[in-house]
PDB file of N, CA and C in Angstrom:
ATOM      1  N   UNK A   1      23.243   8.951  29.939  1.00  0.00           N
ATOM      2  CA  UNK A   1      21.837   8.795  29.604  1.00  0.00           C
ATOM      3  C   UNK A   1      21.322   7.529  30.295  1.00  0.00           C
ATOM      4  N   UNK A   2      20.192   7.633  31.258  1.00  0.00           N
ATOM      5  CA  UNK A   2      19.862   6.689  31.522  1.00  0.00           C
ATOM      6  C   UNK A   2      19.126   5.521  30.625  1.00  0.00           C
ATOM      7  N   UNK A   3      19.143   4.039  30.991  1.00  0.00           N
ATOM      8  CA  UNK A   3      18.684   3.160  30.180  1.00  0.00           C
ATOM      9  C   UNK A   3      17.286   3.088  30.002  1.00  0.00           C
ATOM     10  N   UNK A   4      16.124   3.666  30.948  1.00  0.00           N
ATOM     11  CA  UNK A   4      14.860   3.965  30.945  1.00  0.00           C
ATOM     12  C   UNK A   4      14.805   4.546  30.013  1.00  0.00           C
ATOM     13  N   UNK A   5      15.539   5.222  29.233  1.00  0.00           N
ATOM     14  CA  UNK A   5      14.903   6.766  28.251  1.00  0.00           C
ATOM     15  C   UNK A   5      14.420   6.461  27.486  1.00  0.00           C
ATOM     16  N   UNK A   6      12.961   6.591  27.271  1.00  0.00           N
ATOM     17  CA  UNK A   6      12.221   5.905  25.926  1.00  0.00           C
ATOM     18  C   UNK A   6      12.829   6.196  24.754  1.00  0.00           C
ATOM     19  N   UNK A   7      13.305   7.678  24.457  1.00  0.00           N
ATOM     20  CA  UNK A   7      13.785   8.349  22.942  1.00  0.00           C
ATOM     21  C   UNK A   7      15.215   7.373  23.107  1.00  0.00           C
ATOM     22  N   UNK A   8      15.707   7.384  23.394  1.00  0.00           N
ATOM     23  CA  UNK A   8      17.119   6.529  23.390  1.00  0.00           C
ATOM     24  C   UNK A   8      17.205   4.991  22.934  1.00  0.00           C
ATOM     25  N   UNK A   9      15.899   4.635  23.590  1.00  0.00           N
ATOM     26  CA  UNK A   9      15.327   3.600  23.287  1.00  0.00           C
ATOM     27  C   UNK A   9      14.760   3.304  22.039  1.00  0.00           C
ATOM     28  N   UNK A  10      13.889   4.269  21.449  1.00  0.00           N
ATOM     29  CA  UNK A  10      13.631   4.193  20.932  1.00  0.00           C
ATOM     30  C   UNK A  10      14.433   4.255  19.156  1.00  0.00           C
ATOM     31  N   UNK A  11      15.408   5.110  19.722  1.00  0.00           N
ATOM     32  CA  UNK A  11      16.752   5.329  18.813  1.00  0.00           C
ATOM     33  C   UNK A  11      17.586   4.115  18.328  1.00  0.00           C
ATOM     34  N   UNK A  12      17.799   2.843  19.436  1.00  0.00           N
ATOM     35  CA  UNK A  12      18.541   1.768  19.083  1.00  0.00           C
ATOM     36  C   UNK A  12      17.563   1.126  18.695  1.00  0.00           C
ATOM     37  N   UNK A  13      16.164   0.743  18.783  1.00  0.00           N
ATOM     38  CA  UNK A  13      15.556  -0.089  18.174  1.00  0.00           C
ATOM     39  C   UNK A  13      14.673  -0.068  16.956  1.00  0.00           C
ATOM     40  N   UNK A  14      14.914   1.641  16.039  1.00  0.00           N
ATOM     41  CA  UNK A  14      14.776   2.049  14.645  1.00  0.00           C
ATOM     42  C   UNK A  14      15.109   1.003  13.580  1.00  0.00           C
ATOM     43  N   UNK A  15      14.393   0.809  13.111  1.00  0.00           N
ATOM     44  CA  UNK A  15      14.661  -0.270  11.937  1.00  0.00           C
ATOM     45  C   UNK A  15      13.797   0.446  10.578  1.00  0.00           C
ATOM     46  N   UNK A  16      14.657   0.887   9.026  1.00  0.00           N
ATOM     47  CA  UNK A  16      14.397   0.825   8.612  1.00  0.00           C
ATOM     48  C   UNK A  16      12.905   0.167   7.581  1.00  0.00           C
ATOM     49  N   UNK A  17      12.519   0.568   7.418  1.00  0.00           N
ATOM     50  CA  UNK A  17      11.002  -0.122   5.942  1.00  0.00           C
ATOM     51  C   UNK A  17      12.171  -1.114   5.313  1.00  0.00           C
ATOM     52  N   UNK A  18      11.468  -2.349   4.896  1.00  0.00           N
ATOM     53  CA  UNK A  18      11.613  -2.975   3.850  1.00  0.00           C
ATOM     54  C   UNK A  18      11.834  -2.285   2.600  1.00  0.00           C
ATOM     55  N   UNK A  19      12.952  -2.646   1.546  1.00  0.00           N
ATOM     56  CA  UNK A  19      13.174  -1.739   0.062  1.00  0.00           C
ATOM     57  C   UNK A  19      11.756  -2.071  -0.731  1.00  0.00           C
ATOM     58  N   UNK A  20      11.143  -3.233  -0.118  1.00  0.00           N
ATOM     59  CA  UNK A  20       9.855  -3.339  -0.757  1.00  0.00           C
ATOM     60  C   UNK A  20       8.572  -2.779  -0.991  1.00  0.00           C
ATOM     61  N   UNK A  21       8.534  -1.575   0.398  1.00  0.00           N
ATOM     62  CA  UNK A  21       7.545  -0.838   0.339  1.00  0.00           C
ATOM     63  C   UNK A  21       7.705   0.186  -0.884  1.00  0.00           C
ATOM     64  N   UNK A  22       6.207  -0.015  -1.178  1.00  0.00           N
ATOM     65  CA  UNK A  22       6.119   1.363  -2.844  1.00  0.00           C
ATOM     66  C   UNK A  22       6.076   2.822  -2.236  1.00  0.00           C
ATOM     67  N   UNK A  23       6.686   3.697  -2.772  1.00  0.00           N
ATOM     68  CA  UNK A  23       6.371   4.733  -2.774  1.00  0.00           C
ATOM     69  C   UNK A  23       5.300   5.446  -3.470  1.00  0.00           C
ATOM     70  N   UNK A  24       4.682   6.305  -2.449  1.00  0.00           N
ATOM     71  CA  UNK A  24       3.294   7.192  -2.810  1.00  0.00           C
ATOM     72  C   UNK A  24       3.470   8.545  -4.024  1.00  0.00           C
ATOM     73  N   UNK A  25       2.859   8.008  -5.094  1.00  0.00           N
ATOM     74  CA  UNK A  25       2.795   9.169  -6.170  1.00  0.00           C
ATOM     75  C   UNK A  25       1.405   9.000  -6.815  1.00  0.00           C
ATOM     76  N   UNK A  26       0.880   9.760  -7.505  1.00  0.00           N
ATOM     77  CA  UNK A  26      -0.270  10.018  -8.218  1.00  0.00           C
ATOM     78  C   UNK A  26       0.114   9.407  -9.584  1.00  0.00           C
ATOM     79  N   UNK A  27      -1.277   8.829  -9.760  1.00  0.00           N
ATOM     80  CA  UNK A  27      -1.249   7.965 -10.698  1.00  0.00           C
ATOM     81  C   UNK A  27      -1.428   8.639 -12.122  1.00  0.00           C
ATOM     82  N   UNK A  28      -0.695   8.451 -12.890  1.00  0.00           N
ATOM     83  CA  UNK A  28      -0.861   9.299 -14.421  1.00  0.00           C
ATOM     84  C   UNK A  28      -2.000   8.520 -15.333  1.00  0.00           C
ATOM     85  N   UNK A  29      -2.371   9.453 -16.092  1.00  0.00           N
ATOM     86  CA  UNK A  29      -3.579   9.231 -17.373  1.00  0.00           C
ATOM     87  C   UNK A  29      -3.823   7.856 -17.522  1.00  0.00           C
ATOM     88  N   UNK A  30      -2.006   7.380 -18.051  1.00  0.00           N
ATOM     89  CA  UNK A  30      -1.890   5.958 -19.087  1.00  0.00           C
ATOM     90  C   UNK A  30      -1.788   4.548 -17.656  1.00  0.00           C
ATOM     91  N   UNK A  31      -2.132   4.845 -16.354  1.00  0.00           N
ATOM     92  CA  UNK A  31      -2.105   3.727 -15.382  1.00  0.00           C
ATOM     93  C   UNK A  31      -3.863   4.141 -15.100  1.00  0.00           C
ATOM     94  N   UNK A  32      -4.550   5.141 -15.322  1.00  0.00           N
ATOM     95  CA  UNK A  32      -5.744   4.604 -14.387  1.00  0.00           C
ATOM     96  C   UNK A  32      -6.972   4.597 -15.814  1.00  0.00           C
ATOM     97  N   UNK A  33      -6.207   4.483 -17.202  1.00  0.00           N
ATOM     98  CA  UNK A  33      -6.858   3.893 -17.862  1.00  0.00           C
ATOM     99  C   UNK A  33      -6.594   2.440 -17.771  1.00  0.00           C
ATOM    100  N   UNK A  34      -5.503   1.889 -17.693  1.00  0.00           N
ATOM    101  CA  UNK A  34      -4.825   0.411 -17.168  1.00  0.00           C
ATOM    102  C   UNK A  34      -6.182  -0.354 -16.064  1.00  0.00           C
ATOM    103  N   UNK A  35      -6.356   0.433 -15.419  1.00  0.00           N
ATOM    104  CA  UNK A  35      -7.121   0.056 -14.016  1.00  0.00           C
ATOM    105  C   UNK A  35      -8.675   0.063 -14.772  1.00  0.00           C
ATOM    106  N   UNK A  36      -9.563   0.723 -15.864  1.00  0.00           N
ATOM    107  CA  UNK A  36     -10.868   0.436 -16.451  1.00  0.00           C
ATOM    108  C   UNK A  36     -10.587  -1.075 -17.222  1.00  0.00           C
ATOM    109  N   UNK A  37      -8.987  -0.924 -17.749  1.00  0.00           N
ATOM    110  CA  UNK A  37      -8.943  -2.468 -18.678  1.00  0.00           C
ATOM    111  C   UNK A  37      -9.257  -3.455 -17.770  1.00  0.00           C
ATOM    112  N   UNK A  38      -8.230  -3.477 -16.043  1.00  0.00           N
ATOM    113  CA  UNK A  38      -8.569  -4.540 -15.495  1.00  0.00           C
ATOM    114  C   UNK A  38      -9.574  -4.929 -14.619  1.00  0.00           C
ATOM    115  N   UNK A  39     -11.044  -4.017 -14.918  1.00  0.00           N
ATOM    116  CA  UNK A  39     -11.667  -3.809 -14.298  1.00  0.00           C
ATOM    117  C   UNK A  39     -12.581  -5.325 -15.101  1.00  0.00           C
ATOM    118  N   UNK A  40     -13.163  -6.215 -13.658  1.00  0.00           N
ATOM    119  CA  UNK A  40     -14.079  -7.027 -13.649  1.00  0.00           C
ATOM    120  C   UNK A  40     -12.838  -8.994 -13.572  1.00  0.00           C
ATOM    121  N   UNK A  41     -11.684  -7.976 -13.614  1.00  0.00           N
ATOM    122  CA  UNK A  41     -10.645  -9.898 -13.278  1.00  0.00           C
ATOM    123  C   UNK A  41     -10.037  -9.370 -11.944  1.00  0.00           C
ATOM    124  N   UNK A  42      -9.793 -10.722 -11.747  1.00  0.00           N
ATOM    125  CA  UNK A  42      -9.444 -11.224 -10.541  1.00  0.00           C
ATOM    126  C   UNK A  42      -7.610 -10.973 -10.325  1.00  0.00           C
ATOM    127  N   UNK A  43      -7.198  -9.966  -9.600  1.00  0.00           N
ATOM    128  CA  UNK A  43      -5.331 -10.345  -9.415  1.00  0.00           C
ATOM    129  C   UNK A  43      -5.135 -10.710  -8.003  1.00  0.00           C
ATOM    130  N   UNK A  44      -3.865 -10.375  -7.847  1.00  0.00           N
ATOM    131  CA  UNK A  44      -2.920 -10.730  -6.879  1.00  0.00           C
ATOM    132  C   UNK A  44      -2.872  -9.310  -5.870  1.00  0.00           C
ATOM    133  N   UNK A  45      -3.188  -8.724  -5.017  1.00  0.00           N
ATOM    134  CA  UNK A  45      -2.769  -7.918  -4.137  1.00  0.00           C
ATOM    135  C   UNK A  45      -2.183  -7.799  -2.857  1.00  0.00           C
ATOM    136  N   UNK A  46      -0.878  -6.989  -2.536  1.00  0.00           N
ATOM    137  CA  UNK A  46      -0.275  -7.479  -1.482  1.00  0.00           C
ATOM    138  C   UNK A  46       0.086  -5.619  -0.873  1.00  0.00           C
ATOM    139  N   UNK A  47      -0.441  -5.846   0.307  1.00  0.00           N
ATOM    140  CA  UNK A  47      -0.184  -4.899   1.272  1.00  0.00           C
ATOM    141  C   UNK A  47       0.301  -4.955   2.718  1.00  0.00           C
ATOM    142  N   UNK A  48       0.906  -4.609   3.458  1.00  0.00           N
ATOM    143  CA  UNK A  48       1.835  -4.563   4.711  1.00  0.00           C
ATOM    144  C   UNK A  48       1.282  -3.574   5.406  1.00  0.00           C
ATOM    145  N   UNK A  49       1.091  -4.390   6.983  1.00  0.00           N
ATOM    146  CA  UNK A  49       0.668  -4.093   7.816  1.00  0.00           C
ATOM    147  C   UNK A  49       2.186  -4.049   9.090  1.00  0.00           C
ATOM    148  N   UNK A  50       1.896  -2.836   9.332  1.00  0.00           N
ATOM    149  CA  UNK A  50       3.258  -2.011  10.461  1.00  0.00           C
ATOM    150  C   UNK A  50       2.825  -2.339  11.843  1.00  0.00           C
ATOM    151  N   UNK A  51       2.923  -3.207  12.964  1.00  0.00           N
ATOM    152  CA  UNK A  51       2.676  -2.934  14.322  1.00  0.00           C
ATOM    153  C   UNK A  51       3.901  -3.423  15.262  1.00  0.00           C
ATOM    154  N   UNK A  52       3.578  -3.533  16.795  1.00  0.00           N
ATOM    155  CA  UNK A  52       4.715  -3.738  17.652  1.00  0.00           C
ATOM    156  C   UNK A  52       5.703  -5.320  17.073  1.00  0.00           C
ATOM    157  N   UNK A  53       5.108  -5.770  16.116  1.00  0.00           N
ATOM    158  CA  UNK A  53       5.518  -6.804  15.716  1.00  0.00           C
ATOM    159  C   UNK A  53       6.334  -7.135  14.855  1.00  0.00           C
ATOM    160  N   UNK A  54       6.507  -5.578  14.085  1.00  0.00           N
ATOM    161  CA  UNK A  54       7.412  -5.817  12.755  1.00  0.00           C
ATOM    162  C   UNK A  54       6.210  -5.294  11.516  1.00  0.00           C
ATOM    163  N   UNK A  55       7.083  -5.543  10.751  1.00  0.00           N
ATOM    164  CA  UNK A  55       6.183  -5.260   9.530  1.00  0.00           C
ATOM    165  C   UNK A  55       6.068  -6.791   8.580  1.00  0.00           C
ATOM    166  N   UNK A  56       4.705  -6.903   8.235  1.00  0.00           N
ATOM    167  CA  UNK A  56       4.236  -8.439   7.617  1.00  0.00           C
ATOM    168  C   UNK A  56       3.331  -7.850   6.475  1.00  0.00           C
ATOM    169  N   UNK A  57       3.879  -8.543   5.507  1.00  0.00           N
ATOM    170  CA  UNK A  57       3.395  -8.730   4.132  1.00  0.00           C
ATOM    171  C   UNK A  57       2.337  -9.531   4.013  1.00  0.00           C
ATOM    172  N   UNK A  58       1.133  -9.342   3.081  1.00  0.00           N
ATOM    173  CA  UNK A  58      -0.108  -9.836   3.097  1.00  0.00           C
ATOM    174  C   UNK A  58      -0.443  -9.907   1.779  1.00  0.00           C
ATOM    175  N   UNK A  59      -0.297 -10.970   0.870  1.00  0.00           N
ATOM    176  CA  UNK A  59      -0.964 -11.462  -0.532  1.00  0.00           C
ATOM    177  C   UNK A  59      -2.464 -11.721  -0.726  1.00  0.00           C
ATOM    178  N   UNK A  60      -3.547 -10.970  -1.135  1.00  0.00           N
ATOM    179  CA  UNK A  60      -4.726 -12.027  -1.321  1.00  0.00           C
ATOM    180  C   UNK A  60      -5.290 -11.612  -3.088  1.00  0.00           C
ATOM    181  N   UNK A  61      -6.127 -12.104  -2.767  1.00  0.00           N
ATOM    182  CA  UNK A  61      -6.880 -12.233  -4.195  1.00  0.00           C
ATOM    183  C   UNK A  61      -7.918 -11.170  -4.368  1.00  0.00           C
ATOM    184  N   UNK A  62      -7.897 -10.251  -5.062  1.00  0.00           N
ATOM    185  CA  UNK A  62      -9.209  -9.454  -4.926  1.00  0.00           C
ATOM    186  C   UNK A  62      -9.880  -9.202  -6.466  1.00  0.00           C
ATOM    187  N   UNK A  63     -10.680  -8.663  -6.808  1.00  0.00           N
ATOM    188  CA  UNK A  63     -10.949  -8.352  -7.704  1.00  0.00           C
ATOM    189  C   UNK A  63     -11.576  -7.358  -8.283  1.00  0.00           C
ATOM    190  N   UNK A  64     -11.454  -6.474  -9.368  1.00  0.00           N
ATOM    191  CA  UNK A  64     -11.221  -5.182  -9.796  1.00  0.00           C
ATOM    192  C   UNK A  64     -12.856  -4.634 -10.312  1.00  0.00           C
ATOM    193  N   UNK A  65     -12.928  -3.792  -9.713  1.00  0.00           N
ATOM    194  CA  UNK A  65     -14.867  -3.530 -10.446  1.00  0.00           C
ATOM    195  C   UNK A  65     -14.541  -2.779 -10.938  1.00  0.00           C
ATOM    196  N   UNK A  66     -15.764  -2.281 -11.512  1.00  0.00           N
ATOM    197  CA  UNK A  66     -15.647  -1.111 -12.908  1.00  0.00           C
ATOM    198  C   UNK A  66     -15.874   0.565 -12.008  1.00  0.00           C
ATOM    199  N   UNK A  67     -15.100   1.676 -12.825  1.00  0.00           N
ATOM    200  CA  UNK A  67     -15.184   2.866 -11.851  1.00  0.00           C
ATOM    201  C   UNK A  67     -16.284   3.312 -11.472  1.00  0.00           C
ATOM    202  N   UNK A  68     -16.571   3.805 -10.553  1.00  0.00           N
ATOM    203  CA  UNK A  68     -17.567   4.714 -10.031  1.00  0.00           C
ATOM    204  C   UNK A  68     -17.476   6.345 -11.255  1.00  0.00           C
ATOM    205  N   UNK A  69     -18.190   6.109 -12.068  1.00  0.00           N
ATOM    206  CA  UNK A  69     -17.930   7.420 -12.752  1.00  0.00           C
ATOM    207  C   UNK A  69     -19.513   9.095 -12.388  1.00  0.00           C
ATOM    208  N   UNK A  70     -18.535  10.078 -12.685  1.00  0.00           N
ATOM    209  CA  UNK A  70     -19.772  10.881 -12.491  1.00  0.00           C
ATOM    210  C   UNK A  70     -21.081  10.613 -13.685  1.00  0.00           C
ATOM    211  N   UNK A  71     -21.838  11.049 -12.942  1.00  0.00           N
ATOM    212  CA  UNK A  71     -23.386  11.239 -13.848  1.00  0.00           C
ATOM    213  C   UNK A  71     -23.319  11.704 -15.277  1.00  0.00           C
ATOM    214  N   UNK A  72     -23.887  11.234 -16.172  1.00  0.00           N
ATOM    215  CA  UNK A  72     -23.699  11.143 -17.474  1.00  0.00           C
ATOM    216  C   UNK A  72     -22.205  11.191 -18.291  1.00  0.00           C
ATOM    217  N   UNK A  73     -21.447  10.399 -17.893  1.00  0.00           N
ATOM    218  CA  UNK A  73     -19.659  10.194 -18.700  1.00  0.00           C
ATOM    219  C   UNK A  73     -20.490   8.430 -18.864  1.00  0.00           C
ATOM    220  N   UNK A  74     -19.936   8.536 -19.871  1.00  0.00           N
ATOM    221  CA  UNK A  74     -19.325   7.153 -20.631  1.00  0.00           C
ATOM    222  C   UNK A  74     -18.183   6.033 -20.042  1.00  0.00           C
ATOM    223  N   UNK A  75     -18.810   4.659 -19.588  1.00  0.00           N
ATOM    224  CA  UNK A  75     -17.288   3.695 -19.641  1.00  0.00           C
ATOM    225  C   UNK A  75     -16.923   3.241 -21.326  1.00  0.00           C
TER     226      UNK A  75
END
């Protein structure tokens, strides 16, 4: 195999995700009532950004508004 071969290449320089990344599931009843409680404070949010560089972790501060609900429902 020549050393040009991108897939080959690309094969030795595969690097696993961090064990830190969350896995994607749908959020149940008793978490996105959680999310109206913390609606209007301030937390901690941290998301990772993937490029030719690696993968880098990103902490900031954001803060939680109240839901967008349909036309006539109750918060």
């Amino acid at each position: 195999m020549p050393n040009d071969d991108p897939i080959a290449k690309a094969i030795r320089d595969y690097q696993r995700a961090p064990r830190e990344l969350p896995t994607r599931r749908p959020m149940t009843f008793d978490e996105e009532l959680g999310l109206v409680e913390l609606a209007g404070q301030t937390v901690d949010v941290t998301h990772f950004v993937v490029d030719d560089q690696g993968v880098t972790r990103h902490t900031e501060r954001a803060t939680i508004t109240h839901p967008i609900l349909p036309k006539g429902t109750e918060q």
